[in-house]
PDB file of N, CA and C in Angstrom:
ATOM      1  N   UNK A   1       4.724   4.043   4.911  1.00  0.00           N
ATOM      2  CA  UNK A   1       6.086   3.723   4.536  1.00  0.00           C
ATOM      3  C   UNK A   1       7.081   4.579   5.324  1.00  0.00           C
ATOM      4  N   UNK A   2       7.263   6.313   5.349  1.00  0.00           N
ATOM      5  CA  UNK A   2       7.961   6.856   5.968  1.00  0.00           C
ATOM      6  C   UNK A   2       7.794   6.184   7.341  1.00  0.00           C
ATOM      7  N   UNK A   3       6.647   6.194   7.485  1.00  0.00           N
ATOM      8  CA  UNK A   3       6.552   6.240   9.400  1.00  0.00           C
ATOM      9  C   UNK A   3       7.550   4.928   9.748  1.00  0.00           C
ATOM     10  N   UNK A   4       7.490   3.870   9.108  1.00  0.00           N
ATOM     11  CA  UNK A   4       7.931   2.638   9.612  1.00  0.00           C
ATOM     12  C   UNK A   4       9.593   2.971   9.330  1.00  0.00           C
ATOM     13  N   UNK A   5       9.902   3.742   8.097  1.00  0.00           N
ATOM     14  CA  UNK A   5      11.275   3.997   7.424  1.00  0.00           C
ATOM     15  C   UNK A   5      12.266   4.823   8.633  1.00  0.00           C
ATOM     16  N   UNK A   6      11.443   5.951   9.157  1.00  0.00           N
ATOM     17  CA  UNK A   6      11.942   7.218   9.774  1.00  0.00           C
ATOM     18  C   UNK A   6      11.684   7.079  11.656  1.00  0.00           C
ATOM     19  N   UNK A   7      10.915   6.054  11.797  1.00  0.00           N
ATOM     20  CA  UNK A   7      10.422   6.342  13.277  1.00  0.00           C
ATOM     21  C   UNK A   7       9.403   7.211  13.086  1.00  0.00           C
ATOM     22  N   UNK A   8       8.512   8.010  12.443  1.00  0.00           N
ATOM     23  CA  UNK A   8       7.405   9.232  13.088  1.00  0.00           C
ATOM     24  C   UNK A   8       6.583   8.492  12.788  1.00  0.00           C
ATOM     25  N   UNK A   9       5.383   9.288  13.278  1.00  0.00           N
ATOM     26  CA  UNK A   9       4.040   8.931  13.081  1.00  0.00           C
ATOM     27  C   UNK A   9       3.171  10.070  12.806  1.00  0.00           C
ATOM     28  N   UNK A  10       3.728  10.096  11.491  1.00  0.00           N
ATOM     29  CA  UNK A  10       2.714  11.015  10.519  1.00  0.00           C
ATOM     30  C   UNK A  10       1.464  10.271  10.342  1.00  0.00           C
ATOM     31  N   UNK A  11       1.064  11.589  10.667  1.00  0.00           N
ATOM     32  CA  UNK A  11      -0.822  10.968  10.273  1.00  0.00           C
ATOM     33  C   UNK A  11      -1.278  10.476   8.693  1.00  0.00           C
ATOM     34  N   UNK A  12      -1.952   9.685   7.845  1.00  0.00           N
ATOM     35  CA  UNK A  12      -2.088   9.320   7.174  1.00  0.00           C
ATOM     36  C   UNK A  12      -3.363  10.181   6.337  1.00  0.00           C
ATOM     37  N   UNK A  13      -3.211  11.256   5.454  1.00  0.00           N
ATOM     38  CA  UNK A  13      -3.854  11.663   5.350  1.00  0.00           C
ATOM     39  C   UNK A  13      -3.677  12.268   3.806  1.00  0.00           C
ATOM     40  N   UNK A  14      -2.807  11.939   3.370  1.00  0.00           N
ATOM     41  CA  UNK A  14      -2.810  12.028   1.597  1.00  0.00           C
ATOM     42  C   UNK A  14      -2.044  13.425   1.536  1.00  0.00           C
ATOM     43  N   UNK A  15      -1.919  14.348   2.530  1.00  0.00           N
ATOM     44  CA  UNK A  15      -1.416  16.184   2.292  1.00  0.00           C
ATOM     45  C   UNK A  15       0.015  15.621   2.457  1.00  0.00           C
ATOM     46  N   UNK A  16       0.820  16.439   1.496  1.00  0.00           N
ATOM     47  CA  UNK A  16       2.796  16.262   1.161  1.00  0.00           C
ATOM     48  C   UNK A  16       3.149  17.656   2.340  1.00  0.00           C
ATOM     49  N   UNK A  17       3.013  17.664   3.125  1.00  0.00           N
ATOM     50  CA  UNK A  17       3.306  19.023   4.143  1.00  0.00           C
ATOM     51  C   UNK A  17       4.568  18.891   4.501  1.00  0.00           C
ATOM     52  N   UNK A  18       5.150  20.088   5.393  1.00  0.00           N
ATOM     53  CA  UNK A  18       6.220  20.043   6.089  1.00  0.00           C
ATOM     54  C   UNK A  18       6.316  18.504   7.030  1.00  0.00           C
ATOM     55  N   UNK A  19       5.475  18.025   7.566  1.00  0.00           N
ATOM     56  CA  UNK A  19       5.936  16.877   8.514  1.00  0.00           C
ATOM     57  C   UNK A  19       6.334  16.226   7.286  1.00  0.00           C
ATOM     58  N   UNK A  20       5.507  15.325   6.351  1.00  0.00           N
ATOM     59  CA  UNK A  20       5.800  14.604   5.204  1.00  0.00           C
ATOM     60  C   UNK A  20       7.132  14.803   4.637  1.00  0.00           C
ATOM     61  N   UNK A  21       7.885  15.950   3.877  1.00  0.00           N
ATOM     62  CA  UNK A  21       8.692  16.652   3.693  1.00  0.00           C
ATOM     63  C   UNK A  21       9.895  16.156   4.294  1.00  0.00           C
ATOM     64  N   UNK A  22      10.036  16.308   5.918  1.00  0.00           N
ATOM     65  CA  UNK A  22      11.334  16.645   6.931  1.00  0.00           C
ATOM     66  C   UNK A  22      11.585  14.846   7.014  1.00  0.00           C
ATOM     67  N   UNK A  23      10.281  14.385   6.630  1.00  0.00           N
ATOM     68  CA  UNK A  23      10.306  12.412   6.975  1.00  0.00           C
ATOM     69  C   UNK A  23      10.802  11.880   5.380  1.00  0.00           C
ATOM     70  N   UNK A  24      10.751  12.404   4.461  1.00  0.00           N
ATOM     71  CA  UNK A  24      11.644  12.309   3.009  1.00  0.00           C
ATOM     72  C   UNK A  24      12.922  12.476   3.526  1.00  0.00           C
ATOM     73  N   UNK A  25      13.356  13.802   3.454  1.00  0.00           N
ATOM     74  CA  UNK A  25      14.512  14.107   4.098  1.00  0.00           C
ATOM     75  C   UNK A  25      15.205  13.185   4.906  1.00  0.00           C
ATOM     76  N   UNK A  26      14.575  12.465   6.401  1.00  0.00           N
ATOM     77  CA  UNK A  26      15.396  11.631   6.839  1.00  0.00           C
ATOM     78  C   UNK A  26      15.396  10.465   6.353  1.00  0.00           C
ATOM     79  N   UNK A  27      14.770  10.166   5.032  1.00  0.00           N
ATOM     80  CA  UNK A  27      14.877   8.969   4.538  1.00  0.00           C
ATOM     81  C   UNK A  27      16.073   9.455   3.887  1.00  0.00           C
ATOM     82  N   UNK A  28      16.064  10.313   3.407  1.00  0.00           N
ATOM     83  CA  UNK A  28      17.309  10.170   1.663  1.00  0.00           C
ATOM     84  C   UNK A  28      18.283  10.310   2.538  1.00  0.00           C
ATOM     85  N   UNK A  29      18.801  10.809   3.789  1.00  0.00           N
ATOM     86  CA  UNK A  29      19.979  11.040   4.828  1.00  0.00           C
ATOM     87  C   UNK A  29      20.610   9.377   4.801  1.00  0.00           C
ATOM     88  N   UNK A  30      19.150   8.970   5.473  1.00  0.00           N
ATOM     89  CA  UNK A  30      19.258   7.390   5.830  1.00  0.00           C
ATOM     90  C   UNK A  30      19.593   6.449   4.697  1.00  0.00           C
ATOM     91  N   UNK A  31      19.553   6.551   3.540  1.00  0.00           N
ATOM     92  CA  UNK A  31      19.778   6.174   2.533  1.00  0.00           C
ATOM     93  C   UNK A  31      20.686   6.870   1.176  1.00  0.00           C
ATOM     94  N   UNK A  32      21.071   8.048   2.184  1.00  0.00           N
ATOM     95  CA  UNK A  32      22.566   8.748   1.385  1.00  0.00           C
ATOM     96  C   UNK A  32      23.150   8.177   0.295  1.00  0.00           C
ATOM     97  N   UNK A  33      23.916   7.642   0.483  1.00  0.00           N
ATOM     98  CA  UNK A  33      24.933   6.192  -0.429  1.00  0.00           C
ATOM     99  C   UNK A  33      23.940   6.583  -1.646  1.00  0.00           C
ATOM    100  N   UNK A  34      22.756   5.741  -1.904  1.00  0.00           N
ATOM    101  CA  UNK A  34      21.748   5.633  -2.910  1.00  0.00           C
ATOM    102  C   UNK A  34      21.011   6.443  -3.398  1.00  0.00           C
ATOM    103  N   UNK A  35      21.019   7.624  -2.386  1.00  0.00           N
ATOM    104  CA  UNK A  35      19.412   8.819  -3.164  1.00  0.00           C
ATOM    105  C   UNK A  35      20.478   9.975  -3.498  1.00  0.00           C
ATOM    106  N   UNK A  36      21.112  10.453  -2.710  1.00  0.00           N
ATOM    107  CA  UNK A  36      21.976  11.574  -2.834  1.00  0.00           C
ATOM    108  C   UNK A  36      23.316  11.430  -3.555  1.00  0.00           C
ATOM    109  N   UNK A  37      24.208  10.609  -3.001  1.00  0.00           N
ATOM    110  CA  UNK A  37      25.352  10.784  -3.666  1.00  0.00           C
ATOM    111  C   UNK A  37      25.418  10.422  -5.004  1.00  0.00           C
ATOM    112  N   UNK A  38      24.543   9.702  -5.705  1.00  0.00           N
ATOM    113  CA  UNK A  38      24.504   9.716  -7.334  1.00  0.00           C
ATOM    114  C   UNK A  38      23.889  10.944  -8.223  1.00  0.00           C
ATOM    115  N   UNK A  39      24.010  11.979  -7.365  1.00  0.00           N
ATOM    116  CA  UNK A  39      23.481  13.626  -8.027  1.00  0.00           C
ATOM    117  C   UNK A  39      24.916  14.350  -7.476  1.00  0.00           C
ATOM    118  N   UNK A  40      25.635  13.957  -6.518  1.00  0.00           N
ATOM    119  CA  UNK A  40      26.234  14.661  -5.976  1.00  0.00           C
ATOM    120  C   UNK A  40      26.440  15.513  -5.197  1.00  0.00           C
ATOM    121  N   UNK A  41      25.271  15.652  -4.652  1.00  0.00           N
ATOM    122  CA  UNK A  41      24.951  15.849  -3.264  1.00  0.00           C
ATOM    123  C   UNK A  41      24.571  15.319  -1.841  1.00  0.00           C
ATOM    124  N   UNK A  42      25.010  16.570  -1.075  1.00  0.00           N
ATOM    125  CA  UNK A  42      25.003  15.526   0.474  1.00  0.00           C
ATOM    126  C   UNK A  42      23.861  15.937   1.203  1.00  0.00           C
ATOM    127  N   UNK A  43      23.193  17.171   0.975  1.00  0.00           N
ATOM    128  CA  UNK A  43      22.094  17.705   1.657  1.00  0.00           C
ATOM    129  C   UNK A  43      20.419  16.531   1.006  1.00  0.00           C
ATOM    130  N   UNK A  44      19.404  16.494   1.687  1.00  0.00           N
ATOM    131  CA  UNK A  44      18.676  16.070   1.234  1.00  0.00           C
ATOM    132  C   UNK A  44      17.414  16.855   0.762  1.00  0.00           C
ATOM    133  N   UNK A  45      16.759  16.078  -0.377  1.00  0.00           N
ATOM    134  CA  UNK A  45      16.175  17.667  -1.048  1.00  0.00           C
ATOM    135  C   UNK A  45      14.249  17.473  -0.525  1.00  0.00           C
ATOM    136  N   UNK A  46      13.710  16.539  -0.332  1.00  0.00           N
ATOM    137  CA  UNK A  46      12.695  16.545   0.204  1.00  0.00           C
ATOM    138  C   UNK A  46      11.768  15.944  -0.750  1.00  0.00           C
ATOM    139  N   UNK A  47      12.498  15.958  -1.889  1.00  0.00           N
ATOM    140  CA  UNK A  47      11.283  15.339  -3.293  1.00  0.00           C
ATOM    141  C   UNK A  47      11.526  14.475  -3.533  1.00  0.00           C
ATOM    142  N   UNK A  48      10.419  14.009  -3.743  1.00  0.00           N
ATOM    143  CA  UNK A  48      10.820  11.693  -4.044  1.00  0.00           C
ATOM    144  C   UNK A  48      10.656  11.986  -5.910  1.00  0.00           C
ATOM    145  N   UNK A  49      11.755  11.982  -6.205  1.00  0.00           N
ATOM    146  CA  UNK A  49      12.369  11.683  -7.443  1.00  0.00           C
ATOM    147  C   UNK A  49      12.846  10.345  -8.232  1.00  0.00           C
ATOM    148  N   UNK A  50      13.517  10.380  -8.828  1.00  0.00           N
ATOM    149  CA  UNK A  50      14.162   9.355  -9.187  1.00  0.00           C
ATOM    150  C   UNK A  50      14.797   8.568  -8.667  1.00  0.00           C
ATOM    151  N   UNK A  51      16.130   8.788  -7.436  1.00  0.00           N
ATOM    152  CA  UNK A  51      16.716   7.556  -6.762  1.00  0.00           C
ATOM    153  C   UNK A  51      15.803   7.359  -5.654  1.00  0.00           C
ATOM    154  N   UNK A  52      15.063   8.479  -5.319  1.00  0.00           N
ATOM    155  CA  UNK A  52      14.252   8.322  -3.712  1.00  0.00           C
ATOM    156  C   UNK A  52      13.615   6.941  -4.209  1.00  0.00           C
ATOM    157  N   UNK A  53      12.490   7.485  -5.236  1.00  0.00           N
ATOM    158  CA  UNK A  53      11.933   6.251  -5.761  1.00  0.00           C
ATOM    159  C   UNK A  53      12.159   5.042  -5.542  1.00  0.00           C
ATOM    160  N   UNK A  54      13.288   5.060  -6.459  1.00  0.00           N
ATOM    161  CA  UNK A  54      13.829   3.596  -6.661  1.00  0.00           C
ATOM    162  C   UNK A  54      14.511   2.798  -5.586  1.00  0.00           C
ATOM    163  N   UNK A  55      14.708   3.470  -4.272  1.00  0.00           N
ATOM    164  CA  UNK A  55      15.004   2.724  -3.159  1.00  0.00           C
ATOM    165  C   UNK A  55      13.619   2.875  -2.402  1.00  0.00           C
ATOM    166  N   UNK A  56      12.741   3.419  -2.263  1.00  0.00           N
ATOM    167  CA  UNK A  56      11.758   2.800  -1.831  1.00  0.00           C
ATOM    168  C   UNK A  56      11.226   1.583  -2.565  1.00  0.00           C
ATOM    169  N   UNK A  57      11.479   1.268  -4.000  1.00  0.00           N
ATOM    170  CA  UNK A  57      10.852   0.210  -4.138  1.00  0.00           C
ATOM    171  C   UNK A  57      12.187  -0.478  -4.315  1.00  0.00           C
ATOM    172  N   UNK A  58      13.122  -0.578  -3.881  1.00  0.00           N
ATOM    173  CA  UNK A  58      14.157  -1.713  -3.907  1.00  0.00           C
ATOM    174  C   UNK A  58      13.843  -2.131  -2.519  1.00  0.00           C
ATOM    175  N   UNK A  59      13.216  -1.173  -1.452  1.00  0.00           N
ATOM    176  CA  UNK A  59      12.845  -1.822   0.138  1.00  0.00           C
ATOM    177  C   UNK A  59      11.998  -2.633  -0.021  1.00  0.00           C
ATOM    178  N   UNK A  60      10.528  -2.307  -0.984  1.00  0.00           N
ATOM    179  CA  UNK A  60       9.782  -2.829  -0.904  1.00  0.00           C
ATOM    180  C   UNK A  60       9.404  -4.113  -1.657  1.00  0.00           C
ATOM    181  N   UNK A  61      10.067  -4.038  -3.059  1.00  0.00           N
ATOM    182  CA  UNK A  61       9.953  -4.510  -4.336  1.00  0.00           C
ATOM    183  C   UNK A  61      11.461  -5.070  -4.348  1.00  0.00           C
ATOM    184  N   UNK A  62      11.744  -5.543  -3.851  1.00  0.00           N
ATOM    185  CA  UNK A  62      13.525  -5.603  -3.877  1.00  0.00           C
ATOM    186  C   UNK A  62      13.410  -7.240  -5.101  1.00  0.00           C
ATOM    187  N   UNK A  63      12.716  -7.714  -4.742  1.00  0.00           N
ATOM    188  CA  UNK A  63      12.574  -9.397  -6.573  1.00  0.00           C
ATOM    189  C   UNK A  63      12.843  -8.238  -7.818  1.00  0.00           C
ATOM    190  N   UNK A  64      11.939  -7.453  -7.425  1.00  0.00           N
ATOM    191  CA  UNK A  64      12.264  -6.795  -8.900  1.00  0.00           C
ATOM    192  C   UNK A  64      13.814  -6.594  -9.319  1.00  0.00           C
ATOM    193  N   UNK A  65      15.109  -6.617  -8.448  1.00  0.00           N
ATOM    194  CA  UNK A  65      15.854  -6.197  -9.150  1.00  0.00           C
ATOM    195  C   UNK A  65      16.440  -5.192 -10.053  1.00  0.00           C
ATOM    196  N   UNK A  66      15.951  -4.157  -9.783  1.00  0.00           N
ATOM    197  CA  UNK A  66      16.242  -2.978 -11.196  1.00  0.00           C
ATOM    198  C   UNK A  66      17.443  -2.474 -10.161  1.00  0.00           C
ATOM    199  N   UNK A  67      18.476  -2.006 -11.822  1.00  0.00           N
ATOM    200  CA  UNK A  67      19.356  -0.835 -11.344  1.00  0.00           C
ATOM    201  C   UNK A  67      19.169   0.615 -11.227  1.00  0.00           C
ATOM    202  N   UNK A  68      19.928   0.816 -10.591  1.00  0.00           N
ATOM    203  CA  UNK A  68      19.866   2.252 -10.051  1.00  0.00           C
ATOM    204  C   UNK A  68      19.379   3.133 -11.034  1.00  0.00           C
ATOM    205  N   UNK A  69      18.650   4.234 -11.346  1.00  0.00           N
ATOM    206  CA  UNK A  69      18.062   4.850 -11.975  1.00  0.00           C
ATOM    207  C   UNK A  69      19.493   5.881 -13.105  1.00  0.00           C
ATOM    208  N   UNK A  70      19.742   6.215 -13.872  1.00  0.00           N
ATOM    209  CA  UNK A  70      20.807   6.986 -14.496  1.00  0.00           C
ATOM    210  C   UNK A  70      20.562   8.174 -13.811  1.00  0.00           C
ATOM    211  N   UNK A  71      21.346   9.162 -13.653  1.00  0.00           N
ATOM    212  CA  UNK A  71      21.504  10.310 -13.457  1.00  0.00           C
ATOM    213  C   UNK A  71      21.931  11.377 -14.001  1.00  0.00           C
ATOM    214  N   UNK A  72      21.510  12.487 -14.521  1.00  0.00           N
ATOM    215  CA  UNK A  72      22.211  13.717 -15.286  1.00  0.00           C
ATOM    216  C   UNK A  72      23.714  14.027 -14.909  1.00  0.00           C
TER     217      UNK A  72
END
């Protein structure tokens, strides 16, 4: 998913490492609007949480339809 999301080509190998990590990161950048700015932040944090989530499966799963996840 990252690799196709981000351009890299992380090896497929199940470990959450720094490469894995920095390829989150340029997802939630790339998808700002939706992962970040509903916490209120602009930096990206590296953990697939709640909005990360839910826009990976609005890419993938997008029939499903769900709204945006609530936020604290």
């Amino acid at each position: 998913f990252l690799n196709g999301e981000t351009g890299t080509s992380l090896p497929i190998s199940g470990f959450f490492g720094v490469l894995t990590e920095n390829a989150v990161k340029a997802f939630q950048l790339k998808y700002a609007a939706d992962i970040l700015t509903p916490w209120g932040i602009t930096e990206p944090t590296g953990y697939v949480y709640k909005t990360t989530l839910w826009k990976i499966n609005m890419i993938y799963c997008a029939s499903l339809n769900v709204p945006p996840p609530k936020v604290p």
